[in-house]
PDB file of N, CA and C in Angstrom:
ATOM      1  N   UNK A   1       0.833  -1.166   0.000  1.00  0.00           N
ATOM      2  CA  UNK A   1       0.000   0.000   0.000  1.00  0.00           C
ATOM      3  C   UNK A   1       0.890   1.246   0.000  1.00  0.00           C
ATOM      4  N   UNK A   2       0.780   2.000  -1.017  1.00  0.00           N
ATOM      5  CA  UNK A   2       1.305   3.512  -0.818  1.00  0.00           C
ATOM      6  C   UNK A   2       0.678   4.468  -0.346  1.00  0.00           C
ATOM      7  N   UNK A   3       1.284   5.238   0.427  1.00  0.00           N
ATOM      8  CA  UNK A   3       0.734   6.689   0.837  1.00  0.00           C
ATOM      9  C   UNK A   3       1.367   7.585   0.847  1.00  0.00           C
ATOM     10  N   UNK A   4       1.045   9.080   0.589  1.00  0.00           N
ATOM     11  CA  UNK A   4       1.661  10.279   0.784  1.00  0.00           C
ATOM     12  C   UNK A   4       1.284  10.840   1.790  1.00  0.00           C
ATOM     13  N   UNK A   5       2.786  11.102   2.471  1.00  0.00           N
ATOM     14  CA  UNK A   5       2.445  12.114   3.643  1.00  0.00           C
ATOM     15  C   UNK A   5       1.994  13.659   3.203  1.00  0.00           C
ATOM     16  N   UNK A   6       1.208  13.741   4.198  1.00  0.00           N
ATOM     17  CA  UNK A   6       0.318  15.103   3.989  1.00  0.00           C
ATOM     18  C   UNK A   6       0.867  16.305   4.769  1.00  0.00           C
ATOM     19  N   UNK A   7       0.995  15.797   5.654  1.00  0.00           N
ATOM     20  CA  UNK A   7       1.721  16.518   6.712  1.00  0.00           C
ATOM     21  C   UNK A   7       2.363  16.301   7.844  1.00  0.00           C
ATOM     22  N   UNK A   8       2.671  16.639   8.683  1.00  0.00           N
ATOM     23  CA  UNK A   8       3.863  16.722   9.148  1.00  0.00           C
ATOM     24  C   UNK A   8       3.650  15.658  10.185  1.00  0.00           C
ATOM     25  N   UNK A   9       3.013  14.672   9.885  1.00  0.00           N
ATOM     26  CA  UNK A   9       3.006  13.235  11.299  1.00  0.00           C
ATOM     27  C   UNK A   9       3.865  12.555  10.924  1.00  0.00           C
ATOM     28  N   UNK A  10       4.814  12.486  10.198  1.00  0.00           N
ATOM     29  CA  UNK A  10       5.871  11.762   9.653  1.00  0.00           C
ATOM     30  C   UNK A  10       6.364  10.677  10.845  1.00  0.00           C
ATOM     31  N   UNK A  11       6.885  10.878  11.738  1.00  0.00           N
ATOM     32  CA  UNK A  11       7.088  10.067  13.095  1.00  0.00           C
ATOM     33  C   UNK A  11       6.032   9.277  13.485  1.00  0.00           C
ATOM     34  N   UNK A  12       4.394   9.514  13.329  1.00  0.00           N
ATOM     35  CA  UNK A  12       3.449   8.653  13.753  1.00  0.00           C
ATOM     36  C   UNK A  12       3.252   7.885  12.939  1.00  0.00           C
ATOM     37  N   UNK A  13       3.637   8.349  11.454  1.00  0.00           N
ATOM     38  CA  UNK A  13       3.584   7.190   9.958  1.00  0.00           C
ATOM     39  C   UNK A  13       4.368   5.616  10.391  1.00  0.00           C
ATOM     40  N   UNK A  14       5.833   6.241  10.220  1.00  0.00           N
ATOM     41  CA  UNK A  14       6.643   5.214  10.628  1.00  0.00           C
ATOM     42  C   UNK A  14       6.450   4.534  12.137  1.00  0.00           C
ATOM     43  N   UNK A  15       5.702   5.014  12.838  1.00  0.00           N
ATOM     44  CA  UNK A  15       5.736   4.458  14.379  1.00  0.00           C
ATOM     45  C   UNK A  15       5.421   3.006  14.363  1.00  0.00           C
ATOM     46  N   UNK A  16       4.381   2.176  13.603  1.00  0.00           N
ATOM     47  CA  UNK A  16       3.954   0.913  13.880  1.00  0.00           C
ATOM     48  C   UNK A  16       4.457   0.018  12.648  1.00  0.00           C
ATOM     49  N   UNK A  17       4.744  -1.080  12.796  1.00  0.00           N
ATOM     50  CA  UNK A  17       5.407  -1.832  11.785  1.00  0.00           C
ATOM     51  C   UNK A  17       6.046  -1.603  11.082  1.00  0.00           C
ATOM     52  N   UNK A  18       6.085  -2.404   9.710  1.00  0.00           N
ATOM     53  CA  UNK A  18       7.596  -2.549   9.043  1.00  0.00           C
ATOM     54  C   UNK A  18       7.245  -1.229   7.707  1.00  0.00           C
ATOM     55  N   UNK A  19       7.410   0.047   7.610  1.00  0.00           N
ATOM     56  CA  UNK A  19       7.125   1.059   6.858  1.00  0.00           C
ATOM     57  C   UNK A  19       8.814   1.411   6.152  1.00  0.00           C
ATOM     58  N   UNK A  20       8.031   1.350   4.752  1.00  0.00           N
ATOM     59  CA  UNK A  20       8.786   1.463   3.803  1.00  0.00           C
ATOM     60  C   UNK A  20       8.632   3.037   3.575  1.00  0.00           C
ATOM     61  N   UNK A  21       9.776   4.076   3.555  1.00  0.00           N
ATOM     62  CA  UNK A  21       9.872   5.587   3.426  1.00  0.00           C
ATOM     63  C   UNK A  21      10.607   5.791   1.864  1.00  0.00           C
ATOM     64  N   UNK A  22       9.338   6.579   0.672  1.00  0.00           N
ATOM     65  CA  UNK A  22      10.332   7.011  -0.330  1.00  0.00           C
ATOM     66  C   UNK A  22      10.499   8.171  -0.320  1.00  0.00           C
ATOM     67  N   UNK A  23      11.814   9.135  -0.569  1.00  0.00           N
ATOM     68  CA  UNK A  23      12.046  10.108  -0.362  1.00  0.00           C
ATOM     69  C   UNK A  23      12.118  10.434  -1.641  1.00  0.00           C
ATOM     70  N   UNK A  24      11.286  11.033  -2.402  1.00  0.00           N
ATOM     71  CA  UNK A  24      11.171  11.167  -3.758  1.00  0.00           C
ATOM     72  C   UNK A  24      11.328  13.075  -4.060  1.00  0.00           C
ATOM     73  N   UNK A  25      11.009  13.159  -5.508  1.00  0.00           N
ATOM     74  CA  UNK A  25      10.799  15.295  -5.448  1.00  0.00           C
ATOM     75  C   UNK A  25      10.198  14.529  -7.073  1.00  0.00           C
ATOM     76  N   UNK A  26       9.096  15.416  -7.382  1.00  0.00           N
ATOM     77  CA  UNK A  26       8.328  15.098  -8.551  1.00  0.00           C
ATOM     78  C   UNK A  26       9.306  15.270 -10.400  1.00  0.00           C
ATOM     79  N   UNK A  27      10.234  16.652 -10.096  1.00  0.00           N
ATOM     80  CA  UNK A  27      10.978  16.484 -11.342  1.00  0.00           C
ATOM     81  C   UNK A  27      12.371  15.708 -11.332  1.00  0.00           C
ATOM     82  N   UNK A  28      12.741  14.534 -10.422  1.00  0.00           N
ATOM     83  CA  UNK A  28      13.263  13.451 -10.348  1.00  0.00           C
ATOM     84  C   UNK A  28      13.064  12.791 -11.521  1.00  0.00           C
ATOM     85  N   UNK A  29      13.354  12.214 -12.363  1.00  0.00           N
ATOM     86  CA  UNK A  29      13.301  11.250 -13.337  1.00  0.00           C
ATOM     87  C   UNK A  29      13.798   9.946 -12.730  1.00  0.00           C
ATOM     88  N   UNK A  30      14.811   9.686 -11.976  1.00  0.00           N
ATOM     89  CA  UNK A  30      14.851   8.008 -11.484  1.00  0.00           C
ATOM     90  C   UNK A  30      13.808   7.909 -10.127  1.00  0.00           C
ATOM     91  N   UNK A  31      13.339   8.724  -9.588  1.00  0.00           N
ATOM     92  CA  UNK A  31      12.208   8.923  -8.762  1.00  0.00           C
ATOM     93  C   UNK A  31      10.918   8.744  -9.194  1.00  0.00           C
ATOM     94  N   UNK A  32      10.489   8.835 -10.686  1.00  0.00           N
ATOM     95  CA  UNK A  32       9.632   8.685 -11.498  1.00  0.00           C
ATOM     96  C   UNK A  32       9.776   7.129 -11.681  1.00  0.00           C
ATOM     97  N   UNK A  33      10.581   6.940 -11.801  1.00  0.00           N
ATOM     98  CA  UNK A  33      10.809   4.917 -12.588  1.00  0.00           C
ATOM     99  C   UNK A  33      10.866   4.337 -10.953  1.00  0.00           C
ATOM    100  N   UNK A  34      11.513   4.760  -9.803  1.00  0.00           N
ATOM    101  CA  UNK A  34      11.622   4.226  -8.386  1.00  0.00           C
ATOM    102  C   UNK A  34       9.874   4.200  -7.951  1.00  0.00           C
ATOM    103  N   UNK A  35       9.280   4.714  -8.626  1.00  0.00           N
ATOM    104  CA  UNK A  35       7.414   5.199  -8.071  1.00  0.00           C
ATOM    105  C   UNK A  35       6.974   3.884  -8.487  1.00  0.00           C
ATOM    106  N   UNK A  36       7.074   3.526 -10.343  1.00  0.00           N
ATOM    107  CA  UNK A  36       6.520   2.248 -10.927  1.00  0.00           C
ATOM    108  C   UNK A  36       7.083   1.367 -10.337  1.00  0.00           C
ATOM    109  N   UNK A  37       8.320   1.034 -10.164  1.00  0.00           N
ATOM    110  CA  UNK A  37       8.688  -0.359  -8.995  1.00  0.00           C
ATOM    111  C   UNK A  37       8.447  -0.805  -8.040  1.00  0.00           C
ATOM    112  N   UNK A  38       7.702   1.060  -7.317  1.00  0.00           N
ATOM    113  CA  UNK A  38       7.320   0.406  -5.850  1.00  0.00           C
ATOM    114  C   UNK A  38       6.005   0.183  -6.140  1.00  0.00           C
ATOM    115  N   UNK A  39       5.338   0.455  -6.967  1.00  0.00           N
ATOM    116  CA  UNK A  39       3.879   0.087  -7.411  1.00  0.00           C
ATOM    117  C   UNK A  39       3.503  -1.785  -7.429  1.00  0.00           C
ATOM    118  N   UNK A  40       4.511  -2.444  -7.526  1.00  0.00           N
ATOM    119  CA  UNK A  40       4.674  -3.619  -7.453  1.00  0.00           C
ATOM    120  C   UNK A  40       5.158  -4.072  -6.458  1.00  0.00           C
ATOM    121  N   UNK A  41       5.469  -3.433  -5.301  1.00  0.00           N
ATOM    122  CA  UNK A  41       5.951  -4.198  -4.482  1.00  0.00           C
ATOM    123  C   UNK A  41       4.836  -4.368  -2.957  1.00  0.00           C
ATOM    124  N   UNK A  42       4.630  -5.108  -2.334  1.00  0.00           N
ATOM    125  CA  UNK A  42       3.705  -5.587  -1.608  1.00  0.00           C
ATOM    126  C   UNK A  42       4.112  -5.218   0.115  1.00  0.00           C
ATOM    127  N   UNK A  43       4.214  -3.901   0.255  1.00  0.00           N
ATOM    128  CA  UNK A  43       4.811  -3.397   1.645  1.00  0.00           C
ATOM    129  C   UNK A  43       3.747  -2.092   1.970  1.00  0.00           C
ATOM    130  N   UNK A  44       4.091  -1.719   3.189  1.00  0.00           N
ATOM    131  CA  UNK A  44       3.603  -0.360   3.484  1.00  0.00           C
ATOM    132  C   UNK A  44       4.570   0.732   2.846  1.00  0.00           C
ATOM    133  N   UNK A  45       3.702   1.286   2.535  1.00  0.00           N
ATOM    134  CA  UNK A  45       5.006   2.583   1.828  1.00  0.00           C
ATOM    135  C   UNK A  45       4.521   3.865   2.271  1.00  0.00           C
ATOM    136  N   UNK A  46       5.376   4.783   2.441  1.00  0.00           N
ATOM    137  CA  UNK A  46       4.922   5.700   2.355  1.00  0.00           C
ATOM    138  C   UNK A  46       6.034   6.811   2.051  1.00  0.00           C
ATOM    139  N   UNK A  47       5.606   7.565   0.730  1.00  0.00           N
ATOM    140  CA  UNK A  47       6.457   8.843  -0.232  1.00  0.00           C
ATOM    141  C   UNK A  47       6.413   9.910   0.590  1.00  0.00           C
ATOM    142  N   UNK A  48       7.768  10.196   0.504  1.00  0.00           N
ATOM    143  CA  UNK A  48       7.589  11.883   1.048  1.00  0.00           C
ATOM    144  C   UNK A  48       8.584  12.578   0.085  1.00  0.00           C
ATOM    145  N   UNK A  49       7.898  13.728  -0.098  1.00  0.00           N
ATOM    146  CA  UNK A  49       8.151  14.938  -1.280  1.00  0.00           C
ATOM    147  C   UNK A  49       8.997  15.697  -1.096  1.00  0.00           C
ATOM    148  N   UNK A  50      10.747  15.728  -1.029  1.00  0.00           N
ATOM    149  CA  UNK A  50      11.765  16.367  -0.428  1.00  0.00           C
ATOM    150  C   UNK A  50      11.598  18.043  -0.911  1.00  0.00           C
ATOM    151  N   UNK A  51      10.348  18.424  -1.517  1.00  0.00           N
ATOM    152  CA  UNK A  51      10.246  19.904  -2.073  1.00  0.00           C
ATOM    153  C   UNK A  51       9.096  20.020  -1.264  1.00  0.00           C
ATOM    154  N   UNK A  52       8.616  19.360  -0.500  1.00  0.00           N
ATOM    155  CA  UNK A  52       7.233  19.445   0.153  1.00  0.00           C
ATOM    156  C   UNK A  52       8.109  19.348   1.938  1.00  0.00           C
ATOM    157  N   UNK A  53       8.550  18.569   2.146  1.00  0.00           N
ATOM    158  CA  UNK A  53       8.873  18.502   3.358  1.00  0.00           C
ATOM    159  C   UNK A  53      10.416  18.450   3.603  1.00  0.00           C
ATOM    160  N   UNK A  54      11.101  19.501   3.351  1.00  0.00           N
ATOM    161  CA  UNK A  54      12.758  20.071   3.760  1.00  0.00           C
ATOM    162  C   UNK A  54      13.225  19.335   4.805  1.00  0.00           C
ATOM    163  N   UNK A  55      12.375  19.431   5.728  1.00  0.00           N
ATOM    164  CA  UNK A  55      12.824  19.634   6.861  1.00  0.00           C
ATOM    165  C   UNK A  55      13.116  18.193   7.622  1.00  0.00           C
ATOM    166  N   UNK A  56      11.998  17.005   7.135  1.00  0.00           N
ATOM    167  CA  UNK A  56      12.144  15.738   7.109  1.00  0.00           C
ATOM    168  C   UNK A  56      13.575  15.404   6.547  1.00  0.00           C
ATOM    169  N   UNK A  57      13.654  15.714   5.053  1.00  0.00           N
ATOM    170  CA  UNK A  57      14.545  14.991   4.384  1.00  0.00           C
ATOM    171  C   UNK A  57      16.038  15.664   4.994  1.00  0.00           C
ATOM    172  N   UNK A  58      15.989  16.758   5.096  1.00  0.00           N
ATOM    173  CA  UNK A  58      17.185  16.954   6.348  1.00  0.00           C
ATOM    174  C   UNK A  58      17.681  16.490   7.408  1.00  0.00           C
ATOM    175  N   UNK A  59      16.226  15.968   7.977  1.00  0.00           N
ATOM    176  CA  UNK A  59      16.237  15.547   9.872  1.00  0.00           C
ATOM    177  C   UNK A  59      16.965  13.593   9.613  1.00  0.00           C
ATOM    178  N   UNK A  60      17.022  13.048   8.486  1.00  0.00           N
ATOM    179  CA  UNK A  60      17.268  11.900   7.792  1.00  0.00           C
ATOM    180  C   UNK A  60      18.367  11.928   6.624  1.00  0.00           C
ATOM    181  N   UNK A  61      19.170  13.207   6.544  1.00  0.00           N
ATOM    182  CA  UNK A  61      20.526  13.659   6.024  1.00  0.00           C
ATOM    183  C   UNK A  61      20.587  12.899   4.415  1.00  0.00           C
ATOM    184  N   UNK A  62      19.262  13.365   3.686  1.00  0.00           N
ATOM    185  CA  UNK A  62      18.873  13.024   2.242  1.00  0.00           C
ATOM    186  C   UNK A  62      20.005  13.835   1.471  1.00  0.00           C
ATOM    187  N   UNK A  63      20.975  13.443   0.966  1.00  0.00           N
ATOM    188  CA  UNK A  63      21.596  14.355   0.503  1.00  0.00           C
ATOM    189  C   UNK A  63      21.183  13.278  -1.718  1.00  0.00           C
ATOM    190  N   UNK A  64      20.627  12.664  -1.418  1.00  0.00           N
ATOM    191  CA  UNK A  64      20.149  12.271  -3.235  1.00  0.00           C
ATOM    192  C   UNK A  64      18.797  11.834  -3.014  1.00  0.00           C
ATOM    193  N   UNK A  65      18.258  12.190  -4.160  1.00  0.00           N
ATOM    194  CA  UNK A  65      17.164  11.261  -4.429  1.00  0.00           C
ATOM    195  C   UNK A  65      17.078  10.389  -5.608  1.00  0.00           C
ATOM    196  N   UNK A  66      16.315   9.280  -5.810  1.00  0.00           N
ATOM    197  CA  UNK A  66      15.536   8.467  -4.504  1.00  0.00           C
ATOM    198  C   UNK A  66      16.438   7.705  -3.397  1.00  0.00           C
ATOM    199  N   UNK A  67      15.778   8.030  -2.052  1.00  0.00           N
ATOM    200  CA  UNK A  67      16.161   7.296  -1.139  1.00  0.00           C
ATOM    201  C   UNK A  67      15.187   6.662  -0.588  1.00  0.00           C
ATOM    202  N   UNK A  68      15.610   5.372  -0.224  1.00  0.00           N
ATOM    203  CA  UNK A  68      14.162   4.439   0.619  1.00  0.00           C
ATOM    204  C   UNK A  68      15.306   4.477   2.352  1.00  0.00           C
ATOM    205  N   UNK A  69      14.486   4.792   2.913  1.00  0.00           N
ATOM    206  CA  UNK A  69      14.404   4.525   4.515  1.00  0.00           C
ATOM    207  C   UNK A  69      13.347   3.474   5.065  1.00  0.00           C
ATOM    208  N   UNK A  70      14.381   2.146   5.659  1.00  0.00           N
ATOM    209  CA  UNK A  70      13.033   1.524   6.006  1.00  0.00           C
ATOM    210  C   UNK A  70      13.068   1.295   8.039  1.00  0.00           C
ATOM    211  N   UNK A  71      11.864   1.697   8.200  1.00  0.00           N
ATOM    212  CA  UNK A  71      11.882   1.848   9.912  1.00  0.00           C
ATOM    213  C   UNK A  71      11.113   0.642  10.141  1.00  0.00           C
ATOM    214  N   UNK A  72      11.254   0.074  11.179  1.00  0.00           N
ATOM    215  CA  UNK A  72      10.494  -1.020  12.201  1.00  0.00           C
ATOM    216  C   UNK A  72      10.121  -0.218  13.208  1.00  0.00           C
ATOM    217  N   UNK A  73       8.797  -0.476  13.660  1.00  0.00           N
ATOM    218  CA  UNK A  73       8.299   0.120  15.057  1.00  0.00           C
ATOM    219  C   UNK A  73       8.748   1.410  15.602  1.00  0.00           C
ATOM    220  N   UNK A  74       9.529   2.346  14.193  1.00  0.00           N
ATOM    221  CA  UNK A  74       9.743   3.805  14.547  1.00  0.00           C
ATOM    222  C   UNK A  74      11.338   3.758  14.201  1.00  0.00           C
ATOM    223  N   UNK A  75      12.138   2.471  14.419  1.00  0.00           N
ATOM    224  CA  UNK A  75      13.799   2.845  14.284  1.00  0.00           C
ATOM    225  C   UNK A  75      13.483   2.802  12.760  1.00  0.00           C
ATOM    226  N   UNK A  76      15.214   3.636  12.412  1.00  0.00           N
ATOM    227  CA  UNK A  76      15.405   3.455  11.107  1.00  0.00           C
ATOM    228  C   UNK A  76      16.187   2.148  11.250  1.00  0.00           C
ATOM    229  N   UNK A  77      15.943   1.345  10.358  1.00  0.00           N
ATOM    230  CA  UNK A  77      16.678  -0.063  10.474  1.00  0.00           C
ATOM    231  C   UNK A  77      17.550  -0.325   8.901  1.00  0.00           C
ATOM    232  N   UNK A  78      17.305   0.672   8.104  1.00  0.00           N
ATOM    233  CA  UNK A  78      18.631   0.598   6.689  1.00  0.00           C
ATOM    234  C   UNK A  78      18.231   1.727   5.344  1.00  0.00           C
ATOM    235  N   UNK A  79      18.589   2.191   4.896  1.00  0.00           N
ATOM    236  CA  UNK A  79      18.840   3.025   3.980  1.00  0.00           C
ATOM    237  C   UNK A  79      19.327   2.648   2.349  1.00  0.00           C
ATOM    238  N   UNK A  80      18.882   2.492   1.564  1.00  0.00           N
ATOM    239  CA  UNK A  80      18.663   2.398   0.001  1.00  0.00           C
ATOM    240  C   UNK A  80      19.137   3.649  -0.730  1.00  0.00           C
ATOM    241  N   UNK A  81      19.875   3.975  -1.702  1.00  0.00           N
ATOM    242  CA  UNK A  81      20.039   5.291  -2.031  1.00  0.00           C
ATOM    243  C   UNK A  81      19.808   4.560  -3.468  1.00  0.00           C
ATOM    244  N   UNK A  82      18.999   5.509  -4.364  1.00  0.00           N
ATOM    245  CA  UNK A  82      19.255   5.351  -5.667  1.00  0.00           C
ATOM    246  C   UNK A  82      18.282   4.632  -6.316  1.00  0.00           C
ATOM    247  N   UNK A  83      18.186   3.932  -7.473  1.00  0.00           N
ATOM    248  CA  UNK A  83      17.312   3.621  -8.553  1.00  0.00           C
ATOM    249  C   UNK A  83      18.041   1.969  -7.688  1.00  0.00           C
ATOM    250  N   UNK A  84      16.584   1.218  -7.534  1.00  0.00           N
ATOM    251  CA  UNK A  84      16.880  -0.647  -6.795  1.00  0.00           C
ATOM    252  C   UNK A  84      15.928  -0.999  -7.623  1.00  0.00           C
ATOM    253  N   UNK A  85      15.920  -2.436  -8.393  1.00  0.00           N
ATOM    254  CA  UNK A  85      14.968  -3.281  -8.787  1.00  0.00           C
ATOM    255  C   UNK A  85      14.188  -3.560  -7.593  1.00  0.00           C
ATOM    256  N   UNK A  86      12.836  -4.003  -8.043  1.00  0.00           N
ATOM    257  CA  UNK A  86      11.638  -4.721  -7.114  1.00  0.00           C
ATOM    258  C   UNK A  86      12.627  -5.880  -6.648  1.00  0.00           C
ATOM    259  N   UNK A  87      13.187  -6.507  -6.779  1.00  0.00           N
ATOM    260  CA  UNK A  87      14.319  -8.074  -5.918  1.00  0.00           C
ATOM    261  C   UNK A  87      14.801  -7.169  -4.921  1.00  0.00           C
ATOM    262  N   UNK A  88      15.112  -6.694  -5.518  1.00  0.00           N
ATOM    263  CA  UNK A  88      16.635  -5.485  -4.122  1.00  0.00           C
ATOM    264  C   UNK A  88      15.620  -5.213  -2.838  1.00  0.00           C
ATOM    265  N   UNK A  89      14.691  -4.147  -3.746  1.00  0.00           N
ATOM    266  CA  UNK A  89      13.542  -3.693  -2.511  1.00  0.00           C
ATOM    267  C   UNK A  89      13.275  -4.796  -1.561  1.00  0.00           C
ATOM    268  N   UNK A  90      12.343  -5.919  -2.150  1.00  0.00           N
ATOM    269  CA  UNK A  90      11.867  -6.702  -1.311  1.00  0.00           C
ATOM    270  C   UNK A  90      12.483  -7.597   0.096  1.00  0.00           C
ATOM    271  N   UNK A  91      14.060  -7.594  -0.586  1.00  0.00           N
ATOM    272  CA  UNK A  91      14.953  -8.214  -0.028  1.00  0.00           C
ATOM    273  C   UNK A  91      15.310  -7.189   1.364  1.00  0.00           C
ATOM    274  N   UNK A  92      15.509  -5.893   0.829  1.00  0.00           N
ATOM    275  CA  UNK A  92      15.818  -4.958   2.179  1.00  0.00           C
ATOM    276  C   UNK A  92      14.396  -5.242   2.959  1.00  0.00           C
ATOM    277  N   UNK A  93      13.370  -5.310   2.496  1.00  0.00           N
ATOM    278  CA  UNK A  93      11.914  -5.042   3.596  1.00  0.00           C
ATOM    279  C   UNK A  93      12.681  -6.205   4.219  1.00  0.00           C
ATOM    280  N   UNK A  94      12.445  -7.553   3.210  1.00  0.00           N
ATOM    281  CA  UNK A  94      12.422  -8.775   4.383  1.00  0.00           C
ATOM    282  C   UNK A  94      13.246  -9.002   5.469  1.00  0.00           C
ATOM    283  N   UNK A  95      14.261  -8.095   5.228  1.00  0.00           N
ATOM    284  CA  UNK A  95      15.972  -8.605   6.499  1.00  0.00           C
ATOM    285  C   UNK A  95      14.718  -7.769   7.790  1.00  0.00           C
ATOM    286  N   UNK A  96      13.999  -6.812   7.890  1.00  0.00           N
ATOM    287  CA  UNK A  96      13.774  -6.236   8.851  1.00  0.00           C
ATOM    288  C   UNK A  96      12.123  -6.649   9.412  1.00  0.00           C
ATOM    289  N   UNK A  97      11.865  -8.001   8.798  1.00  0.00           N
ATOM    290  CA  UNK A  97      10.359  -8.724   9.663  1.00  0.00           C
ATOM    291  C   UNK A  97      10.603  -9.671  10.123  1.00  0.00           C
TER     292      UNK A  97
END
């Protein structure tokens, strides 16, 4: 399931289970192709808009996009930088259930 954060509960998003974080910005082009991959992949997701929310992608030291952050029960538990096939993705969710 994907979702976009709306606003600023970002911490209550990630608080419960295994949440998949994309740190995307809309005129991204490998952020555009990282969107269709995660469209296939079978996790909680949830996009956040590094032109929409600065201050997140700072507080999580985004220095590229796409980045996937994936948290368990609120920790960050590993970090993805870059354009990953659906195998790669799935493989980072699973090390952390």
């Amino acid at each position: 399931m994907i979702k976009y954060l709306k606003d600023e509960n970002f911490l209550e998003e990630v608080s419960n289970g295994v949440v998949l974080v994309d740190f995307y910005a809309d005129w991204c082009g490998p952020c555009r192709m990282m969107g269709e991959i995660l469209e296939n992949v079978d996790a909680n997701i949830l996009k956040v808009n590094t032109d929409t929310f600065p201050k997140i992608a700072q507080d999580f030291g985004i220095m590229n996009i796409p980045t996937l952050i994936l948290f368990k029960n609120g920790d960050n538990v590993g970090k993805l930088i870059g354009l990953h096939n659906k195998e790669e993705i799935e493989e980072f969710i699973n090390k952390a259930k």
